[in-house]
N, C-alpha and C. Protein backbone atom coordinates (compact mmCIF):
# COMPACT_ATOMS: atom_id res chain seq x y z
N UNK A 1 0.16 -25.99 7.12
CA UNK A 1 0.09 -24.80 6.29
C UNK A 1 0.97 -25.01 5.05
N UNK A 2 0.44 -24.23 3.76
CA UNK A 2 1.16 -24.74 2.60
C UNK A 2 2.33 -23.98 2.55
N UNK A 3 3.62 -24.21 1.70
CA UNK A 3 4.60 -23.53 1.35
C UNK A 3 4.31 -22.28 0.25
N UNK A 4 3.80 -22.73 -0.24
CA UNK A 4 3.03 -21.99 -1.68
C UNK A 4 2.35 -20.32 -0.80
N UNK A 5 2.62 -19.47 -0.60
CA UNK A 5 2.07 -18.19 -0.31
C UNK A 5 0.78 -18.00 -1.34
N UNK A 6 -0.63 -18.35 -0.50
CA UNK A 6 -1.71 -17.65 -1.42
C UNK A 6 -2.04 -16.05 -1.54
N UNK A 7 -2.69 -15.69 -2.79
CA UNK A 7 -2.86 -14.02 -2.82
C UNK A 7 -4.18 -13.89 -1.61
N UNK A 8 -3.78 -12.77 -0.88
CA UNK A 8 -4.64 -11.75 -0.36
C UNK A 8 -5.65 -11.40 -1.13
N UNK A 9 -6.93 -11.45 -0.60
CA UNK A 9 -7.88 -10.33 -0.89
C UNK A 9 -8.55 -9.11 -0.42
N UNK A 10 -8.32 -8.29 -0.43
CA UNK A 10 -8.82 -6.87 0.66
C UNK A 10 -9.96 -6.00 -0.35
N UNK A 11 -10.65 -5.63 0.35
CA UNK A 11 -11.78 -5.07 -0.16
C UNK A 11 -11.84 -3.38 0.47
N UNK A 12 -11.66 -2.44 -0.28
CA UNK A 12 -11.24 -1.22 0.28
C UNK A 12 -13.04 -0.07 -0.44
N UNK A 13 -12.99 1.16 -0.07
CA UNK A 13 -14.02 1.71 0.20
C UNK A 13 -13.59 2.88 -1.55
N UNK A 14 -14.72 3.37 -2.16
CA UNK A 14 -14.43 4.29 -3.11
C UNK A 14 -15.55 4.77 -3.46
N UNK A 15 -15.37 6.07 -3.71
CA UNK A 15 -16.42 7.40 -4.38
C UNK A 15 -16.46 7.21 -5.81
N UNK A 16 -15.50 6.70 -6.55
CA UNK A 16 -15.94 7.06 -8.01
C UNK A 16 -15.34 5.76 -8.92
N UNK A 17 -15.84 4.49 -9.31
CA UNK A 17 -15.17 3.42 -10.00
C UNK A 17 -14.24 3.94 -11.24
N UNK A 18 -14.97 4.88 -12.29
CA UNK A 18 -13.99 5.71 -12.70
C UNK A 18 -12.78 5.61 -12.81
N UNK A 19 -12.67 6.37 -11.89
CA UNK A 19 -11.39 7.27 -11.26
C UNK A 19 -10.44 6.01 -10.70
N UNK A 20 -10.90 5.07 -10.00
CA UNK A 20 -10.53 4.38 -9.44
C UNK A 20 -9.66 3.09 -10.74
N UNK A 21 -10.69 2.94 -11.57
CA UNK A 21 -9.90 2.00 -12.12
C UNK A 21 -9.25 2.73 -13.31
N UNK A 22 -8.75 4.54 -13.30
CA UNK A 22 -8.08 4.75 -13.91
C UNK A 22 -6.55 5.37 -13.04
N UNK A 23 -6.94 5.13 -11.85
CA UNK A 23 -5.68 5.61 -10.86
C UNK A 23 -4.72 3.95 -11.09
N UNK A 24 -5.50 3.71 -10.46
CA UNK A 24 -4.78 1.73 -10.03
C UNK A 24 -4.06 1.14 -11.28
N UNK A 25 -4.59 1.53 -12.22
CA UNK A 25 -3.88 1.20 -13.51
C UNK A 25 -3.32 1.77 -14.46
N UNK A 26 -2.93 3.35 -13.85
CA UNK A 26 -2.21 4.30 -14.60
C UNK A 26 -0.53 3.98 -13.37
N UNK A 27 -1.02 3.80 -12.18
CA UNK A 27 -0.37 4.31 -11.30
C UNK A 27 0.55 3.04 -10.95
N UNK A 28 -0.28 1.91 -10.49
CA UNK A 28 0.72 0.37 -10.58
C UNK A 28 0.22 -0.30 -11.52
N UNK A 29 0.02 -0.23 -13.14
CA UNK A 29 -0.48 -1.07 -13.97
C UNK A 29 -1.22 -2.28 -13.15
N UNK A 30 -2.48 -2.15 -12.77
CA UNK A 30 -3.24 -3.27 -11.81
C UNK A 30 -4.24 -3.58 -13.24
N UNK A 31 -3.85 -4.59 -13.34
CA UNK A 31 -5.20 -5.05 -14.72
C UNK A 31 -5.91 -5.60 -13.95
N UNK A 32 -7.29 -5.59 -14.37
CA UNK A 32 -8.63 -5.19 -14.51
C UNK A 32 -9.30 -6.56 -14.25
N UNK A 33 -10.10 -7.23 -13.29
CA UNK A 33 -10.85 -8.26 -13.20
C UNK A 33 -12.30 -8.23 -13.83
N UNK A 34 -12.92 -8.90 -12.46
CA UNK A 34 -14.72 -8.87 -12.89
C UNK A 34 -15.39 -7.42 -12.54
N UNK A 35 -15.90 -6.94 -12.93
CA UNK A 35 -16.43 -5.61 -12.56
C UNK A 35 -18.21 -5.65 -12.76
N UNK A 36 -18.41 -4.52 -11.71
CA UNK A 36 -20.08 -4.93 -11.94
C UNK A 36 -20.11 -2.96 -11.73
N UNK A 37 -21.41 -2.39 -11.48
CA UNK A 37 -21.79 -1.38 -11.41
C UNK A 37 -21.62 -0.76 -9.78
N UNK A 38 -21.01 -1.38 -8.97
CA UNK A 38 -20.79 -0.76 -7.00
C UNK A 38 -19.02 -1.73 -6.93
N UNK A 39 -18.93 -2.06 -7.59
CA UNK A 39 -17.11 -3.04 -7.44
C UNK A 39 -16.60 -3.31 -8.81
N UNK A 40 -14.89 -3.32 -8.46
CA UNK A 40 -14.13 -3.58 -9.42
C UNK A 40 -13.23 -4.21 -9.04
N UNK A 41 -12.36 -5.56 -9.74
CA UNK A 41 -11.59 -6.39 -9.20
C UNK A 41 -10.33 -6.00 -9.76
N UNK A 42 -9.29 -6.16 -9.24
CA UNK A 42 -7.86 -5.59 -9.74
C UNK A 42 -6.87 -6.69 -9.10
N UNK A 43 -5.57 -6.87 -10.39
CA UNK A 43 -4.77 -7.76 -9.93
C UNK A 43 -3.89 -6.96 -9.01
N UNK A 44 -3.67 -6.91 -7.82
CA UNK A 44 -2.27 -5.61 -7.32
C UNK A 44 -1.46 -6.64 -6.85
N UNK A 45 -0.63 -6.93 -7.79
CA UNK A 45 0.82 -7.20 -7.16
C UNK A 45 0.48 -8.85 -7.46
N UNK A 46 -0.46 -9.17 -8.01
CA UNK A 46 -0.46 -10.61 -7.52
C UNK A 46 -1.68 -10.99 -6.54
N UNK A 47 -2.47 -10.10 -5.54
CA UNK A 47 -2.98 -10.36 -5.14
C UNK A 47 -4.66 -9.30 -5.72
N UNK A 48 -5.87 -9.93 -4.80
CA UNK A 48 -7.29 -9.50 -5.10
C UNK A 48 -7.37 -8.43 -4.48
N UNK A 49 -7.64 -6.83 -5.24
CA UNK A 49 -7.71 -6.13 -4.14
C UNK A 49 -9.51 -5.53 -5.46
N UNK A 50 -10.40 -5.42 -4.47
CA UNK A 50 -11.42 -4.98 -4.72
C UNK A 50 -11.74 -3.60 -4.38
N UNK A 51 -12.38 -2.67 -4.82
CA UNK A 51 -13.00 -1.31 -5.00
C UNK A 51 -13.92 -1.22 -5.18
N UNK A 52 -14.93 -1.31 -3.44
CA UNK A 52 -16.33 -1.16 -3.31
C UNK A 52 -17.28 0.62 -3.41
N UNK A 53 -17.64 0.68 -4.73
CA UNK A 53 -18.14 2.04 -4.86
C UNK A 53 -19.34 2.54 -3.24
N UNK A 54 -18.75 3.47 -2.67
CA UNK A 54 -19.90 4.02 -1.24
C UNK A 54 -19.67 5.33 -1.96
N UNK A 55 -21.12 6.41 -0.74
CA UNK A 55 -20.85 7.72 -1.35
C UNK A 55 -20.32 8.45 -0.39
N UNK A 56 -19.68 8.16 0.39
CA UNK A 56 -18.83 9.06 1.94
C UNK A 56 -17.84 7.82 1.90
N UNK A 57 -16.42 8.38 2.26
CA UNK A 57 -15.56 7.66 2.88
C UNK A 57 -14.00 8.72 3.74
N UNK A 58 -15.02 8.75 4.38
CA UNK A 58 -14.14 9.78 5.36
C UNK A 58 -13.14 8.98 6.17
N UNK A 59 -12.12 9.98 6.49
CA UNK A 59 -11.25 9.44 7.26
C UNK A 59 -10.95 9.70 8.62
N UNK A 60 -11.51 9.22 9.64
CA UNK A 60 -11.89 9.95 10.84
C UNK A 60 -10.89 9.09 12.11
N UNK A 61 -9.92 8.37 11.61
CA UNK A 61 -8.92 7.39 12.40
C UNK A 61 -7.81 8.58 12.78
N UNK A 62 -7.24 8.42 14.32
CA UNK A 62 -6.10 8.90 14.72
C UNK A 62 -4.92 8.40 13.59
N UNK A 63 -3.73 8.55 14.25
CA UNK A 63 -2.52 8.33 13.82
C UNK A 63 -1.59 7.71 15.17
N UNK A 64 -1.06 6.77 14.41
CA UNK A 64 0.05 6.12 15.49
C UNK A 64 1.25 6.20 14.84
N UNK A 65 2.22 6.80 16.38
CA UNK A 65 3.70 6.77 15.83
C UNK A 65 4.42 6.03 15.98
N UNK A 66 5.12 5.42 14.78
CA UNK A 66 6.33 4.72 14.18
C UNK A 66 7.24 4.89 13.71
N UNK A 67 8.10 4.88 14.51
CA UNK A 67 9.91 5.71 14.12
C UNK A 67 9.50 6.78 13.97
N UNK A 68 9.09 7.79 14.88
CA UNK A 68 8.75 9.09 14.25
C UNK A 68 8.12 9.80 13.18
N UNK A 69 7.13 8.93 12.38
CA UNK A 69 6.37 9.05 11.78
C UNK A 69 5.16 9.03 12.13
N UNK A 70 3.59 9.63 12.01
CA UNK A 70 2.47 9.45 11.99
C UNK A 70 1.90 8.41 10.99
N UNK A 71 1.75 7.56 11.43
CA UNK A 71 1.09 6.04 10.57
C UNK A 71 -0.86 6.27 10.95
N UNK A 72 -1.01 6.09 9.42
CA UNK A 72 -2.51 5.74 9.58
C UNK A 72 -2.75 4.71 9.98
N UNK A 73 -3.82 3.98 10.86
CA UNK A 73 -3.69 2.79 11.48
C UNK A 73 -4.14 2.20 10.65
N UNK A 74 -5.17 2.23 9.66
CA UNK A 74 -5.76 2.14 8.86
C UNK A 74 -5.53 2.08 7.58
N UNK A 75 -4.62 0.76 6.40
CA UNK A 75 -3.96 1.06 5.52
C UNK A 75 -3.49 -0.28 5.17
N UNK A 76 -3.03 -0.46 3.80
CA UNK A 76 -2.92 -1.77 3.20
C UNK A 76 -1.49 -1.45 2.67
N UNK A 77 -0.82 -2.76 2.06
CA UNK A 77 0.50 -2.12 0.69
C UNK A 77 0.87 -3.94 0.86
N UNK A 78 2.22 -3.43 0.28
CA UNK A 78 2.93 -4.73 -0.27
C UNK A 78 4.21 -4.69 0.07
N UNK A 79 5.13 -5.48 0.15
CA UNK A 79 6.71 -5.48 0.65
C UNK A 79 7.38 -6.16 -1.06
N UNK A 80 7.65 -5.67 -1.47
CA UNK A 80 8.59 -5.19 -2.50
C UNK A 80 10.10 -5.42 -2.62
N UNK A 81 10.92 -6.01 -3.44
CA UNK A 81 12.25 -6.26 -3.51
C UNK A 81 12.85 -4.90 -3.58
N UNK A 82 13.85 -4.42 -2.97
CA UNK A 82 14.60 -3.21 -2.66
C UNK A 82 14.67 -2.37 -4.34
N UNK A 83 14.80 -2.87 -5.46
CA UNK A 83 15.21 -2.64 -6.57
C UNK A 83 13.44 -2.12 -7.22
N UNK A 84 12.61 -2.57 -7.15
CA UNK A 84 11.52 -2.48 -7.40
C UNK A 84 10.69 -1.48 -6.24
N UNK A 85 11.13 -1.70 -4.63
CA UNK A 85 10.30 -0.35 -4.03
C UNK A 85 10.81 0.86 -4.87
N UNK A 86 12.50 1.26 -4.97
CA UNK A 86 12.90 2.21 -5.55
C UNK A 86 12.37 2.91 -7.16
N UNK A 87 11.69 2.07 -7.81
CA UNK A 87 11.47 2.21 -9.20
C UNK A 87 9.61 2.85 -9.04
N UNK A 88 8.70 1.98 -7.68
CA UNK A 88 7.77 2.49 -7.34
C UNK A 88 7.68 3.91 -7.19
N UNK A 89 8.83 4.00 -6.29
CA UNK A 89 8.87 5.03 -5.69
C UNK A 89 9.60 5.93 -6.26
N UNK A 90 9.87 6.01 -7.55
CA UNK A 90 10.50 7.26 -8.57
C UNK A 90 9.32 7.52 -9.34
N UNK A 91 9.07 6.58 -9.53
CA UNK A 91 7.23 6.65 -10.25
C UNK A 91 6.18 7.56 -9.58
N UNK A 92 6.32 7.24 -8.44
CA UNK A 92 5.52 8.49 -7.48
C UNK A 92 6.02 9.65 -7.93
N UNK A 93 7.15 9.35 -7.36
CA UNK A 93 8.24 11.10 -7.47
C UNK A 93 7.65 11.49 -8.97
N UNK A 94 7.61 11.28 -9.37
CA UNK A 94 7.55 11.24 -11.35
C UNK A 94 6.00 12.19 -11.88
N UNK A 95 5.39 10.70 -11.33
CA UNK A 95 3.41 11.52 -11.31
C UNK A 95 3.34 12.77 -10.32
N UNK A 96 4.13 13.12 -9.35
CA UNK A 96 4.25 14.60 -8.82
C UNK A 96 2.87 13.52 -7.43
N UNK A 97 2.78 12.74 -7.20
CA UNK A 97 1.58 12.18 -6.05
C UNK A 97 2.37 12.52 -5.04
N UNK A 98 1.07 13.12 -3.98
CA UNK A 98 1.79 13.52 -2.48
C UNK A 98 1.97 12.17 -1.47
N UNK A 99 3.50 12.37 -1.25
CA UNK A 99 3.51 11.39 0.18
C UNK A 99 2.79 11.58 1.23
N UNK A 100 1.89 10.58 1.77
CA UNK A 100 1.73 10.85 2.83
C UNK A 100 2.65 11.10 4.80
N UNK A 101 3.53 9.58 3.80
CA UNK A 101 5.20 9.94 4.31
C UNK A 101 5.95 9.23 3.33
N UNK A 102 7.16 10.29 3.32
CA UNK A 102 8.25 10.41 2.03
C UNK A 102 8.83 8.79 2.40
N UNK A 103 9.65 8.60 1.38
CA UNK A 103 10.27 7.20 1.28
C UNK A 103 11.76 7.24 2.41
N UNK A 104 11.73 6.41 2.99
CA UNK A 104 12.79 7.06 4.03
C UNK A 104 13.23 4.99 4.29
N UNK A 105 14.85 5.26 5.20
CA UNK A 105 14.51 3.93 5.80
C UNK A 105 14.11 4.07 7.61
N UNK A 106 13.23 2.97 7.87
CA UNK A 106 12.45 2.75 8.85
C UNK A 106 13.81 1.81 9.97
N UNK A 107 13.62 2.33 10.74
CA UNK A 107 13.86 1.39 12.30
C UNK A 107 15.95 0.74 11.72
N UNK A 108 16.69 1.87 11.04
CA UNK A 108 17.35 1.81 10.61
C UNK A 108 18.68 1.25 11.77
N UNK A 109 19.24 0.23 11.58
CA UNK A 109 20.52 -0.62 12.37
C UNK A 109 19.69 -1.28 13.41
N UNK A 110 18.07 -1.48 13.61
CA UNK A 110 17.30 -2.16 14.28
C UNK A 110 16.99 -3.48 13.73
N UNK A 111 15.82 -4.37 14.38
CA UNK A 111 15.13 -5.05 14.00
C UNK A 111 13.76 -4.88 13.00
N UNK A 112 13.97 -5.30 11.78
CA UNK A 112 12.85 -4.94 11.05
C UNK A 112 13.40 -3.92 10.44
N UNK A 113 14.57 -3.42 9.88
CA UNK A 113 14.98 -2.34 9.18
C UNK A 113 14.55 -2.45 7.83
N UNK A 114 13.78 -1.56 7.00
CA UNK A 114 12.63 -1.58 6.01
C UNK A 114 12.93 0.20 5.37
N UNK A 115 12.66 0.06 4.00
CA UNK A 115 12.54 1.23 3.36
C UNK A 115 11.13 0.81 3.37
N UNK A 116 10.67 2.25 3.08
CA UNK A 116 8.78 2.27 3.38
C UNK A 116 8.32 3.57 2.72
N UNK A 117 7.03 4.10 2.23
CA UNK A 117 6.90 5.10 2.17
C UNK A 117 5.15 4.60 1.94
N UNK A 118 4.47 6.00 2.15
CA UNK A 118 3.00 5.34 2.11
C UNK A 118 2.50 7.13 1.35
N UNK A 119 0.93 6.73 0.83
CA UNK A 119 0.76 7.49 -0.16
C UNK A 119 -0.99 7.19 0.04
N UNK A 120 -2.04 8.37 -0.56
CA UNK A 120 -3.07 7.57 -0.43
C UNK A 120 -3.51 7.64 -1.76
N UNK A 121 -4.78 6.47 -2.42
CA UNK A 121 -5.53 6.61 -3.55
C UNK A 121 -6.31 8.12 -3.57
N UNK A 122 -7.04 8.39 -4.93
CA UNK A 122 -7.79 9.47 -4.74
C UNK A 122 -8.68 9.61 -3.45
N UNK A 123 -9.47 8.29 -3.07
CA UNK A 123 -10.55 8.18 -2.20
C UNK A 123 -10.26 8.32 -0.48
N UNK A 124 -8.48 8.50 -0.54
CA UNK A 124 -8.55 8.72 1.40
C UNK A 124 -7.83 6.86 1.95
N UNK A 125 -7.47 6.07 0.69
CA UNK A 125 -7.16 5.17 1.33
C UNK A 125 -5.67 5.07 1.36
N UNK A 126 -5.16 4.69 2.24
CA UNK A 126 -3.34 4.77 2.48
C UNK A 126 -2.62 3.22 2.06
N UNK A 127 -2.07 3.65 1.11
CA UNK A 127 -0.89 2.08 0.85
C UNK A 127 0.36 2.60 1.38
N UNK A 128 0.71 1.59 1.58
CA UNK A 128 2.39 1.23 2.20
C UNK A 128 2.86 1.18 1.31
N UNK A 129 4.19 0.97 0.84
CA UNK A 129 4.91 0.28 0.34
C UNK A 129 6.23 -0.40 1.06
N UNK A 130 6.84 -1.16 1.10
CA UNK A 130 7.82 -1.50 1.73
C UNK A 130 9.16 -2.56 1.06
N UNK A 131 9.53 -2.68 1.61
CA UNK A 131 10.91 -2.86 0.97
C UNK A 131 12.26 -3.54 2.16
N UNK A 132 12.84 -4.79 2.45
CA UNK A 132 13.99 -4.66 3.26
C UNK A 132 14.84 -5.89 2.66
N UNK A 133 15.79 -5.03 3.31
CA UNK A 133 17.33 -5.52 2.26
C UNK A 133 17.21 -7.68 2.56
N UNK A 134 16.73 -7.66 3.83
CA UNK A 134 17.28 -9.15 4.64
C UNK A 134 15.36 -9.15 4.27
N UNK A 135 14.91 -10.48 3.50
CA UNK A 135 13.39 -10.82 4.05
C UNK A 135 13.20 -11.97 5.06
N UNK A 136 14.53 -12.07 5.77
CA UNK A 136 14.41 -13.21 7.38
C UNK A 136 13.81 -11.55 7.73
N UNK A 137 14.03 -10.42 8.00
CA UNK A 137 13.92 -9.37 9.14
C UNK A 137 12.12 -9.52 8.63
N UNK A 138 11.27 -9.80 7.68
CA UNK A 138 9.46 -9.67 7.83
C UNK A 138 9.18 -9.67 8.79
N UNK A 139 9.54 -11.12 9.36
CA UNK A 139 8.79 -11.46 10.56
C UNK A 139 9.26 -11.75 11.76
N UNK A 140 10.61 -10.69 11.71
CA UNK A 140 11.47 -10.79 12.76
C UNK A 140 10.78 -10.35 14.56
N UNK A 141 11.23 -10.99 15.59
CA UNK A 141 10.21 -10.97 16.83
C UNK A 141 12.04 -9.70 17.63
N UNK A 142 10.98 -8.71 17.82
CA UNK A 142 11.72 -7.23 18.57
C UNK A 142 10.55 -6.70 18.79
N UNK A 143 11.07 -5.84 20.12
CA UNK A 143 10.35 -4.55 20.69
C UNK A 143 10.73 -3.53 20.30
N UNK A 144 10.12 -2.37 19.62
CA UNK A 144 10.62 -1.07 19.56
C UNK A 144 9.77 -0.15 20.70
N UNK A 145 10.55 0.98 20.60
CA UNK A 145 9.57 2.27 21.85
C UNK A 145 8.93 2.32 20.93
């Protein structure tokens, strides 16, 4: 396996291209790829994240709890240098966008201790964001309840 980290590509669900490629790039400046008339390509973060136009995209998934939070199971984001989740996440605060859960720290004096907060696009889809002080703790091996 290479040292070199390649970009992700995720392909997520949307009602209105629009809207979509004026959220993503008002909201995390995501410039703008190949685009056709049902998809739009966007740089996020470095990586391919695509926006396949459908006309329903309901959200019909439970919730699982994590540290006392309700987590959509269902949901994408990025892990972020501590200095940069915070600047994301004043930016939220800023555009007045609803948390889906507020920015808090996660699994705090544990394993995997992470600032996090998650939010959804117009269309129902949930990003993460994340953030931890140590990046040995990513892929640190613990059990939580």
């Amino acid at each position: 396996m290479s040292d070199t980290l390649r970009p992700f590509h995720l392909a997520i669900p949307v009602t209105d291209l629009e809207l979509a490629k004026k959220w993503y790039r008002q909201v995390f400046h995501c410039s703008l790829g190949r685009e056709s008339s049902s998809w739009v390509d966007f740089n996020f973060f470095g990586h391919q994240l695509v926006v396949h136009l459908v006309t329903d995209n309901r959200d019909s998934l439970k919730r699982n709890l994590v540290d006392g939070k309700q987590v959509p199971p269902r949901h994408f984001g990025i892990i972020l240098d501590p200095e940069e989740w915070k600047k994301i996440a004043d930016k939220c605060k800023k555009l007045n966008l609803e948390f889906r859960i507020e920015p808090h720290n996660r699994f705090r004096n544990r394993v995997g201790e992470q600032f996090t907060f998650f939010i959804d696009d117009p269309f129902g889809n949930t990003l993460e964001f994340k953030a931890f002080q140590d990046d040995e703790q990513i892929f640190a091996v613990g059990t939580h309840p």
